[in-house]
N, C-alpha and C. Protein backbone atom coordinates (compact mmCIF):
# COMPACT_ATOMS: atom_id res chain seq x y z
N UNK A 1 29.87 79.50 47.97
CA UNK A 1 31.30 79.63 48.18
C UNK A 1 32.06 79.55 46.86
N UNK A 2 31.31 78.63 45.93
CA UNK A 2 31.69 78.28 44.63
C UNK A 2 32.02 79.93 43.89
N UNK A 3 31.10 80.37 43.80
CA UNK A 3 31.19 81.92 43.09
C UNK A 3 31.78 82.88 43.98
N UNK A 4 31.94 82.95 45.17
CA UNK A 4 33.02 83.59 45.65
C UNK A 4 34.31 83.22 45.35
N UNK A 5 34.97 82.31 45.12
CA UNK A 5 36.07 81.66 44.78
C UNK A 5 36.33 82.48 43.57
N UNK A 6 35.45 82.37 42.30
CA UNK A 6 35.50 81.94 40.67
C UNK A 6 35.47 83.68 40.84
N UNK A 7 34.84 85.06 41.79
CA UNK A 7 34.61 86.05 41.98
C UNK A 7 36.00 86.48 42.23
N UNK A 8 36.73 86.63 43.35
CA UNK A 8 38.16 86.27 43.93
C UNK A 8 38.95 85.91 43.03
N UNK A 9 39.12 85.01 42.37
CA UNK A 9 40.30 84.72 41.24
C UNK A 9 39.98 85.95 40.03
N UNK A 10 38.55 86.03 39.72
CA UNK A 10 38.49 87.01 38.63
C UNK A 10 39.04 88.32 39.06
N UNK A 11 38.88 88.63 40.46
CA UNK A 11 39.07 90.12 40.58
C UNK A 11 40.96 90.52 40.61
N UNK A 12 41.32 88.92 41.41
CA UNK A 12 42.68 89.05 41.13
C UNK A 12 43.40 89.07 39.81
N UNK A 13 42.88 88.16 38.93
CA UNK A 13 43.17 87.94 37.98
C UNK A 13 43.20 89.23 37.07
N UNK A 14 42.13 90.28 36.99
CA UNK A 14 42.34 91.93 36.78
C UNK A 14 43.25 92.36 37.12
N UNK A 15 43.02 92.26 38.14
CA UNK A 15 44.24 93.20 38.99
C UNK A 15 45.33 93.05 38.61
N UNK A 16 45.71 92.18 38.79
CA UNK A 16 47.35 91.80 38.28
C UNK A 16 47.66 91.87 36.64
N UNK A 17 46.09 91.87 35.64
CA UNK A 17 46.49 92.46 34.22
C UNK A 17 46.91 93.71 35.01
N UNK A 18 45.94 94.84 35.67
CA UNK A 18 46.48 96.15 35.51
C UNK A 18 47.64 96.28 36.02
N UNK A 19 48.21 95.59 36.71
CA UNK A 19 49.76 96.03 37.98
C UNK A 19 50.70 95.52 36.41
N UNK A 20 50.30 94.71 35.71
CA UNK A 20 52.05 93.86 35.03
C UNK A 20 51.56 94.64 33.61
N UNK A 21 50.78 94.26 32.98
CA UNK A 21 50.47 93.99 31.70
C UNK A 21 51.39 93.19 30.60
N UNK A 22 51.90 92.49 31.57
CA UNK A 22 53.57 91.51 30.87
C UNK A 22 53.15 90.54 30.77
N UNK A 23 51.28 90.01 30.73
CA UNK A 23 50.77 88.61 30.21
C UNK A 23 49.10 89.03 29.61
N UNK A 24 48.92 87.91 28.85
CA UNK A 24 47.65 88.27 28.50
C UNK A 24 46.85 86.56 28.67
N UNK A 25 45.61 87.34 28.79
CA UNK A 25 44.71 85.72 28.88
C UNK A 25 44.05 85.67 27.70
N UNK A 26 44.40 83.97 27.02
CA UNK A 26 43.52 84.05 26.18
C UNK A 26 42.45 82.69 26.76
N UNK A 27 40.84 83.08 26.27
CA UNK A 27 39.99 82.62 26.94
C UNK A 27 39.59 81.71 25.72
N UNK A 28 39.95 80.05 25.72
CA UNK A 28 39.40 79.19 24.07
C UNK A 28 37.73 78.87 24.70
N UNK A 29 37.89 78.27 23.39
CA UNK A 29 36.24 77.98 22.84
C UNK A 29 35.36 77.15 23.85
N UNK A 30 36.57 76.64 24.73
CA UNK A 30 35.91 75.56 25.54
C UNK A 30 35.56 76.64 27.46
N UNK A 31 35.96 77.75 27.63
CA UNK A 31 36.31 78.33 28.52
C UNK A 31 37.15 78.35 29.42
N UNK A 32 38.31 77.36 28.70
CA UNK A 32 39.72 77.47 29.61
C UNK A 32 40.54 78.24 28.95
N UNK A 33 40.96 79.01 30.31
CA UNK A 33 42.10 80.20 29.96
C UNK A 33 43.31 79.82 30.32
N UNK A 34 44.13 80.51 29.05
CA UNK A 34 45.63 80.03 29.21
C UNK A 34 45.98 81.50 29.26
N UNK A 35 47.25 81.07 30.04
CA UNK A 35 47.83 82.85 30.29
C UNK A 35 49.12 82.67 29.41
N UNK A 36 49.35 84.25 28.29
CA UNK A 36 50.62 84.40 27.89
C UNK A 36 51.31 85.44 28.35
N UNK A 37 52.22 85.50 28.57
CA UNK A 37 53.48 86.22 29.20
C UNK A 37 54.06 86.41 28.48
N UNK A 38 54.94 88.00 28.22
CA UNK A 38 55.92 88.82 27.61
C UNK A 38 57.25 87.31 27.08
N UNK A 39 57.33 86.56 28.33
CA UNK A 39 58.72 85.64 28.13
C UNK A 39 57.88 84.60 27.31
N UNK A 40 56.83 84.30 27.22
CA UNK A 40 55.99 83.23 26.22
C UNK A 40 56.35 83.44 24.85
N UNK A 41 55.77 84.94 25.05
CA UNK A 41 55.74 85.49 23.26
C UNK A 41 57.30 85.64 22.78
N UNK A 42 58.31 85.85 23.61
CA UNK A 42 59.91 85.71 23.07
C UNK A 42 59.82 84.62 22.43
N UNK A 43 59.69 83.39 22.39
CA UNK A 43 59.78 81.94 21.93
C UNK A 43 59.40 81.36 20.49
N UNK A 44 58.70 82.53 20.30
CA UNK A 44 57.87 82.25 18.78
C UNK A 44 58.75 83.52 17.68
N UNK A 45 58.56 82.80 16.41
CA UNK A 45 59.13 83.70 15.48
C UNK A 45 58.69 85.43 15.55
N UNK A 46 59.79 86.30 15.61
CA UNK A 46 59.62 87.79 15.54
C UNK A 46 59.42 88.14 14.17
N UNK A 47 58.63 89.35 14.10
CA UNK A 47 58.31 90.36 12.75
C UNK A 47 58.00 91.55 12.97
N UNK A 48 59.64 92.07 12.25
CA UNK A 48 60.30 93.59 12.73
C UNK A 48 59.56 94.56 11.68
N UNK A 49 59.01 95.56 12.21
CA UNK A 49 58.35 96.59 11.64
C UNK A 49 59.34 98.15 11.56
N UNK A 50 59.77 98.31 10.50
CA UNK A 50 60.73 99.82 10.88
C UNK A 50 59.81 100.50 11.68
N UNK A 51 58.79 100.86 11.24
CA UNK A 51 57.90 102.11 11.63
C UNK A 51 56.30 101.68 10.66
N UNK A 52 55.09 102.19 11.68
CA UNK A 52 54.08 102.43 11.63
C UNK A 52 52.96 103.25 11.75
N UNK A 53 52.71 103.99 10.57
CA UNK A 53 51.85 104.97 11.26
C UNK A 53 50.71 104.59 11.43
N UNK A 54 49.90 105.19 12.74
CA UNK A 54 48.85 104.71 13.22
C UNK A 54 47.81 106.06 12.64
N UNK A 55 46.76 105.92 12.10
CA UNK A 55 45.93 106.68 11.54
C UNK A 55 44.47 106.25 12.67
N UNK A 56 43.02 107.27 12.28
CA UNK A 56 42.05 106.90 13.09
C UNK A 56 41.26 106.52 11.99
N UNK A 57 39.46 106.44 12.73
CA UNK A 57 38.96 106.07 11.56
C UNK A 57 38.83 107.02 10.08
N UNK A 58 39.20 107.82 10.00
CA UNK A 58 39.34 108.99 8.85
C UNK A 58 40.61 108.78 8.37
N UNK A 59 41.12 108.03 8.81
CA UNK A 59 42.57 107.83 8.19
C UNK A 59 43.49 109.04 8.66
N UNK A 60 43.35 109.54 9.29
CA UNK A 60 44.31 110.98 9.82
C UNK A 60 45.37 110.23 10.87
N UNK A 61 46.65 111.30 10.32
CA UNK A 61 47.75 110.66 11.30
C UNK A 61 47.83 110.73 12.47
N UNK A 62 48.13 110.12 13.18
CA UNK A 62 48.21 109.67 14.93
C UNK A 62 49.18 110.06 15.43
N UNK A 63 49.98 109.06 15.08
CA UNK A 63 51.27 108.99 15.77
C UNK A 63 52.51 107.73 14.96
N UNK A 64 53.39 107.44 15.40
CA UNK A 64 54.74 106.69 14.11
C UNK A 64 54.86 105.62 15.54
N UNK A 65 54.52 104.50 15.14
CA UNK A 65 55.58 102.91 15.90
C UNK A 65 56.64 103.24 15.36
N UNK A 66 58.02 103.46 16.32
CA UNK A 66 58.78 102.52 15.92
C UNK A 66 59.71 101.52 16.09
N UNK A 67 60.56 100.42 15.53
CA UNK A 67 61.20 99.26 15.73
C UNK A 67 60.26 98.53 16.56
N UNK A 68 58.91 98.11 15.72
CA UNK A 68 58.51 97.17 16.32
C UNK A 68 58.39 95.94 16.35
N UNK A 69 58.37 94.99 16.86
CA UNK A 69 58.65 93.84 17.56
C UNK A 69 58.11 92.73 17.97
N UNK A 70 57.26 91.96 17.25
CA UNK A 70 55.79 91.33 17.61
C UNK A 70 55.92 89.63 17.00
N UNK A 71 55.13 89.15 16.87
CA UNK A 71 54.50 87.84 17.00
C UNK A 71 53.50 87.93 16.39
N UNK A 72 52.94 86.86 15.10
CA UNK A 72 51.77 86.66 14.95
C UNK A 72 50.80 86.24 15.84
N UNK A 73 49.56 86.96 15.76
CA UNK A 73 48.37 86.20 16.69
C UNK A 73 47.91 84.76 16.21
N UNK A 74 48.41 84.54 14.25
CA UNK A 74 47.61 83.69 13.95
C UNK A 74 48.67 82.46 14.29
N UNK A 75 50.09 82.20 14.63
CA UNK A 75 50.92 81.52 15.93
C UNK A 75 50.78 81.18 16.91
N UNK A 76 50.20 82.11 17.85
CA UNK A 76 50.00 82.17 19.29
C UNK A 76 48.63 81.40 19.57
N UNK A 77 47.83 81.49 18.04
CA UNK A 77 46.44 80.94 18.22
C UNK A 77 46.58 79.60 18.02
N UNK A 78 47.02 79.50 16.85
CA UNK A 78 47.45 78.11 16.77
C UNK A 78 47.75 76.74 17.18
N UNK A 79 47.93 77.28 18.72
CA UNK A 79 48.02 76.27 19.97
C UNK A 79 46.97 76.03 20.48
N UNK A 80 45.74 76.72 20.57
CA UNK A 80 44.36 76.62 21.22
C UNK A 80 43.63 75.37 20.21
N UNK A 81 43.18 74.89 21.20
CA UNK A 81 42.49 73.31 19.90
C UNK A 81 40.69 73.81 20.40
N UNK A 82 40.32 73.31 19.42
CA UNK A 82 39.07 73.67 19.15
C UNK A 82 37.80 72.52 19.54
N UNK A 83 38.45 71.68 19.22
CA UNK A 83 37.73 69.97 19.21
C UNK A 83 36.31 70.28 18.45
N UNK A 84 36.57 70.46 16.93
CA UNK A 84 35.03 70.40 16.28
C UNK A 84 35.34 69.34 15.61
N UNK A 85 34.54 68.80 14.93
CA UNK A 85 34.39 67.60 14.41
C UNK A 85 34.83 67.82 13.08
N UNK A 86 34.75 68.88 12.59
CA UNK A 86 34.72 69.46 10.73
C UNK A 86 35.36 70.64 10.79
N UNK A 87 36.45 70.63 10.08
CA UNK A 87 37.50 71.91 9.94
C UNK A 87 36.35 73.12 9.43
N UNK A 88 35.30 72.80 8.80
CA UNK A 88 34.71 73.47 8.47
C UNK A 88 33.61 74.56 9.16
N UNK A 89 33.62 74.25 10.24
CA UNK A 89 33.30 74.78 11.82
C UNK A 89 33.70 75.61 12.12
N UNK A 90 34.99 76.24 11.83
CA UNK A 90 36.10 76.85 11.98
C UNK A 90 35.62 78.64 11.31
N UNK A 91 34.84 78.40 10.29
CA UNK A 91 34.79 79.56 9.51
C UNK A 91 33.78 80.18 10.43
N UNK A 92 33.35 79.72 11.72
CA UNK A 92 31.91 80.22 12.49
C UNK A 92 32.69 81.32 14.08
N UNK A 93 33.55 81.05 13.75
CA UNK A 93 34.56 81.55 15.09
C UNK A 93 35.09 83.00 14.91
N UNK A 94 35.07 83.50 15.93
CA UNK A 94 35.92 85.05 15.71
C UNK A 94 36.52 85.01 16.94
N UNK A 95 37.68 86.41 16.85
CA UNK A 95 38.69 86.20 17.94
C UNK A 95 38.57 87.98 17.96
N UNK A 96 38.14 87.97 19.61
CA UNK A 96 37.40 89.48 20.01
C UNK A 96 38.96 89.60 21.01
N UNK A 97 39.55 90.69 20.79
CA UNK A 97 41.26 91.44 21.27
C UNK A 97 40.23 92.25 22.13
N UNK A 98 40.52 92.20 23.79
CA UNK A 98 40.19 93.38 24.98
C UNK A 98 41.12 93.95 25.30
N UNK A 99 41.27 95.21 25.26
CA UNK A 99 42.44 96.19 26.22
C UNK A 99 41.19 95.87 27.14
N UNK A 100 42.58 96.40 28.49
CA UNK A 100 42.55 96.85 29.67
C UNK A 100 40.99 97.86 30.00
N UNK A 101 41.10 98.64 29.04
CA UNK A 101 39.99 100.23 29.57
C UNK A 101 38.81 99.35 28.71
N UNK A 102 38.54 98.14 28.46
CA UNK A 102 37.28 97.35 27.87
C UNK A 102 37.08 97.71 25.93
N UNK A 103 37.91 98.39 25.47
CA UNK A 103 38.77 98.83 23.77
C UNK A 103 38.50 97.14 23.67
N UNK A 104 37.67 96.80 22.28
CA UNK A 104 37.87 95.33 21.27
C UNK A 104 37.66 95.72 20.03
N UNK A 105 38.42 94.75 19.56
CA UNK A 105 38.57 94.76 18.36
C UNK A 105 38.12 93.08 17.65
N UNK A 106 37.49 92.71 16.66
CA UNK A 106 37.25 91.50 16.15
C UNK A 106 37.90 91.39 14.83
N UNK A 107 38.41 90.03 15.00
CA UNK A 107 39.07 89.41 13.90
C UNK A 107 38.18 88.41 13.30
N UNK A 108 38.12 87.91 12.32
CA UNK A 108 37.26 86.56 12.09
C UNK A 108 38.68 85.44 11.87
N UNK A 109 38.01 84.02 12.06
CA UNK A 109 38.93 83.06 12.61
C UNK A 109 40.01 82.87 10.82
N UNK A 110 38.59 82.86 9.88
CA UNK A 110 39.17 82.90 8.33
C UNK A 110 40.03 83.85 7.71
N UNK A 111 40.36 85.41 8.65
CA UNK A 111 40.55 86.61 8.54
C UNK A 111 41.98 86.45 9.22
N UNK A 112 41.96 85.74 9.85
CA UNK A 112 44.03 85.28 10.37
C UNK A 112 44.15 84.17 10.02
N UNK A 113 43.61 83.03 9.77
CA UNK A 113 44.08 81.41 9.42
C UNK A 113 44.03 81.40 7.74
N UNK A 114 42.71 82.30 6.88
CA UNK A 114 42.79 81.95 5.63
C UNK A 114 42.91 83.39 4.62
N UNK A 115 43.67 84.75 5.66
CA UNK A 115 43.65 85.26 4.26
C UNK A 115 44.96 85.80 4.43
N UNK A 116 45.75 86.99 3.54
CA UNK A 116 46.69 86.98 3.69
C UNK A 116 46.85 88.25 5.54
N UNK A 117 45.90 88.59 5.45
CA UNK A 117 45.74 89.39 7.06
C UNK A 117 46.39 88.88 7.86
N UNK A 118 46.36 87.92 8.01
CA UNK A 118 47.03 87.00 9.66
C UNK A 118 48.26 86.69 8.85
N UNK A 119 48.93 87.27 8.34
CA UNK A 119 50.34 87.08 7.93
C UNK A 119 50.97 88.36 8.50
N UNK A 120 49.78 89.28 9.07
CA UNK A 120 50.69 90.68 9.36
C UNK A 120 50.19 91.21 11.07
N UNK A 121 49.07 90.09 11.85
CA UNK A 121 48.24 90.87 12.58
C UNK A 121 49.51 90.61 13.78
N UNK A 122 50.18 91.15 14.74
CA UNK A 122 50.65 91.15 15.50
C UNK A 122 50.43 91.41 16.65
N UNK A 123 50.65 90.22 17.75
CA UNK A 123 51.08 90.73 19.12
C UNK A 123 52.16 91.26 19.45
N UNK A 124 52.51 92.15 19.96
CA UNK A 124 53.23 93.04 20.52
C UNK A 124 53.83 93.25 21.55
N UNK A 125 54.69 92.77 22.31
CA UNK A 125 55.17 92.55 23.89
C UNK A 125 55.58 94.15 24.05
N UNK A 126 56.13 95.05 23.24
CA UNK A 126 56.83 96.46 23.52
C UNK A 126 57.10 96.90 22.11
N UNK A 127 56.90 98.47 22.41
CA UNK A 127 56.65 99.31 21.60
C UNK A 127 58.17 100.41 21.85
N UNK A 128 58.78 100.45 20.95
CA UNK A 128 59.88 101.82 21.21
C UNK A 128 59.54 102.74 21.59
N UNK A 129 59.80 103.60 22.60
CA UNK A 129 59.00 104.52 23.27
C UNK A 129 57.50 104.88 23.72
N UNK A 130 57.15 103.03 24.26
CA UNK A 130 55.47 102.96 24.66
C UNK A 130 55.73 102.08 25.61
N UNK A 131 56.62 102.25 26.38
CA UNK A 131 56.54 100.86 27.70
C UNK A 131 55.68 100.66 28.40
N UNK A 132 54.75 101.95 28.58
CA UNK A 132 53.57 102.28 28.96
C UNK A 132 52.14 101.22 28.59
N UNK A 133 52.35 100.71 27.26
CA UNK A 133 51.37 100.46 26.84
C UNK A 133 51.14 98.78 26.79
N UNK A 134 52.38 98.39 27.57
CA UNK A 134 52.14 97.10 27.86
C UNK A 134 51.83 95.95 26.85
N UNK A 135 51.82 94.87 27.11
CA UNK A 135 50.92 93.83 25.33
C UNK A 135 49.96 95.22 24.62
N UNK A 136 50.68 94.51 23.20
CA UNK A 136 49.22 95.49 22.39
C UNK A 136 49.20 94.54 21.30
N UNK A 137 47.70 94.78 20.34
CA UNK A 137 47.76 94.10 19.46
C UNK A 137 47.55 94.78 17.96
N UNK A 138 48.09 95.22 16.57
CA UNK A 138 48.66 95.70 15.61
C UNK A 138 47.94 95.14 14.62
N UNK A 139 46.83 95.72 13.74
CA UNK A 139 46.69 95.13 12.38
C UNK A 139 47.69 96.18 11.27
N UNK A 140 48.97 96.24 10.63
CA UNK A 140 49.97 96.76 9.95
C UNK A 140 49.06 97.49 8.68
N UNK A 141 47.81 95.84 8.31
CA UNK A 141 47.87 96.31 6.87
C UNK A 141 46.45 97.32 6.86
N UNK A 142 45.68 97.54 8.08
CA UNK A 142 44.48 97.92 7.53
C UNK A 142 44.67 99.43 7.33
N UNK A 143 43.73 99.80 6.58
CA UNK A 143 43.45 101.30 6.24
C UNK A 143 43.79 102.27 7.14
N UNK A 144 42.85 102.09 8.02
CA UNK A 144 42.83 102.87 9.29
C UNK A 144 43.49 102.46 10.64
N UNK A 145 44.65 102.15 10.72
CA UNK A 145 45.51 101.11 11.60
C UNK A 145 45.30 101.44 13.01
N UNK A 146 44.48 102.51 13.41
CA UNK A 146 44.66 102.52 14.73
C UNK A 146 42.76 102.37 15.21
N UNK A 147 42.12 101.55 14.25
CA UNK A 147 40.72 100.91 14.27
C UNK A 147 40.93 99.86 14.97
N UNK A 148 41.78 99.33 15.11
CA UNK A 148 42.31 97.47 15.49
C UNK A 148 43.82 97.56 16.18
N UNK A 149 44.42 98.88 16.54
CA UNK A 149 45.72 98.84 17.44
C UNK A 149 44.88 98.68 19.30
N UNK A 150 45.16 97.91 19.70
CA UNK A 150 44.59 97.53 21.03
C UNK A 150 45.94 97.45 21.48
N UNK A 151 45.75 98.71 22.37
CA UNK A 151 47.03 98.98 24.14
C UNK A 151 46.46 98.20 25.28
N UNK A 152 47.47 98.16 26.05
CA UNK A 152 47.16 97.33 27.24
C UNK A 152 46.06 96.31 27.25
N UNK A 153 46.47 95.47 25.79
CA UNK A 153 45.97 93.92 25.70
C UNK A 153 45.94 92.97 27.08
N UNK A 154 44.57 93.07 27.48
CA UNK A 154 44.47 92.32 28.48
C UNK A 154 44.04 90.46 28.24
N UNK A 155 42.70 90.42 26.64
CA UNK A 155 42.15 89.40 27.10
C UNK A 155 42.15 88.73 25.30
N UNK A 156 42.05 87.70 25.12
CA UNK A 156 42.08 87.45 23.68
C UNK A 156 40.81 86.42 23.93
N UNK A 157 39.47 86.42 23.74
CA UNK A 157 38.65 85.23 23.66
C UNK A 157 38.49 84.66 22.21
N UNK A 158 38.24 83.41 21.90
CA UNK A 158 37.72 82.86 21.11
C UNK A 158 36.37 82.42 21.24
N UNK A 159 35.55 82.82 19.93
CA UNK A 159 34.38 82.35 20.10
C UNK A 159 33.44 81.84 19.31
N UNK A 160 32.53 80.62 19.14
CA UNK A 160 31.74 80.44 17.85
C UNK A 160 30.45 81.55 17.79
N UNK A 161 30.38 81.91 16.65
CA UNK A 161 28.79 82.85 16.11
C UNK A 161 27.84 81.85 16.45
N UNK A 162 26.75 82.39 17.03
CA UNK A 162 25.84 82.13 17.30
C UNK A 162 24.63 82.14 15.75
């Protein structure tokens, strides 16, 4: 009955990413999930982007963000506690971004907490002319910016390397 339950919440718990996409789960180290919501991410400091072009992996142009509107991830993470014994533990962790259609992208934990990267990686509640695309998540500075642009951000896990 136990896994029907934990089956049942998971399937709802989908579902309702695909119906809203106006929250995202992030899953910490310990396997409790906290849910963020569009009105969550209002609360934390904004960082306005005029415009972004999104390139692929060849670097070829995509398409232009613009007036966008986001939140650091390395903020939002910031609240998840880890409980290791040695800050130094920390460098063993990565943070895997799921869209919706199963799209990830990996960050390393040192790659938003210790370099200047996580000064630019953004969550995204809405996009100027992408309402469509629900949470997304934005690396600004990389090469190929649309290697690590994740639409319909469903799931944020944290996790230690094995």
């Amino acid at each position: 009955m136990k896994n029907l339950t934990l089956s049942a919440a998971f399937l709802f718990t989908t579902f309702s990413f695909a119906q809203s996409a106006k929250s995202i789960g992030i899953i910490a180290p310990d396997h409790r999930e906290i849910t963020v919501t569009a009105a969550d991410l209002a609360k934390y400091t904004k960082h306005k982007l005029d415009s972004v072009q999104i390139t692929n992996h060849l670097k070829e142009y995509k398409s232009t963000l613009k007036n966008v509107n986001g939140v650091l991830l390395r903020d939002v993470l910031s609240k998840i506690s880890f409980n290791e014994k040695s800050p130094k533990v920390l460098s063993e962790y990565y943070i895997t971004c799921i869209a919706e259609d199963g799209y990830r992208v990996v960050f390393s934990w040192n790659e938003i907490f210790n370099t200047s990267v996580g000064d630019h990686v953004l969550i995204i509640p809405e996009v100027e002319g992408r309402p469509k695309d629900g949470i997304s998540t934005l690396s600004p500075t990389d090469f190929a910016t649309g290697r690590r642009y994740v639409k319909m951000l469903k799931t944020i896990v944290l996790k230690k390397a094995d």
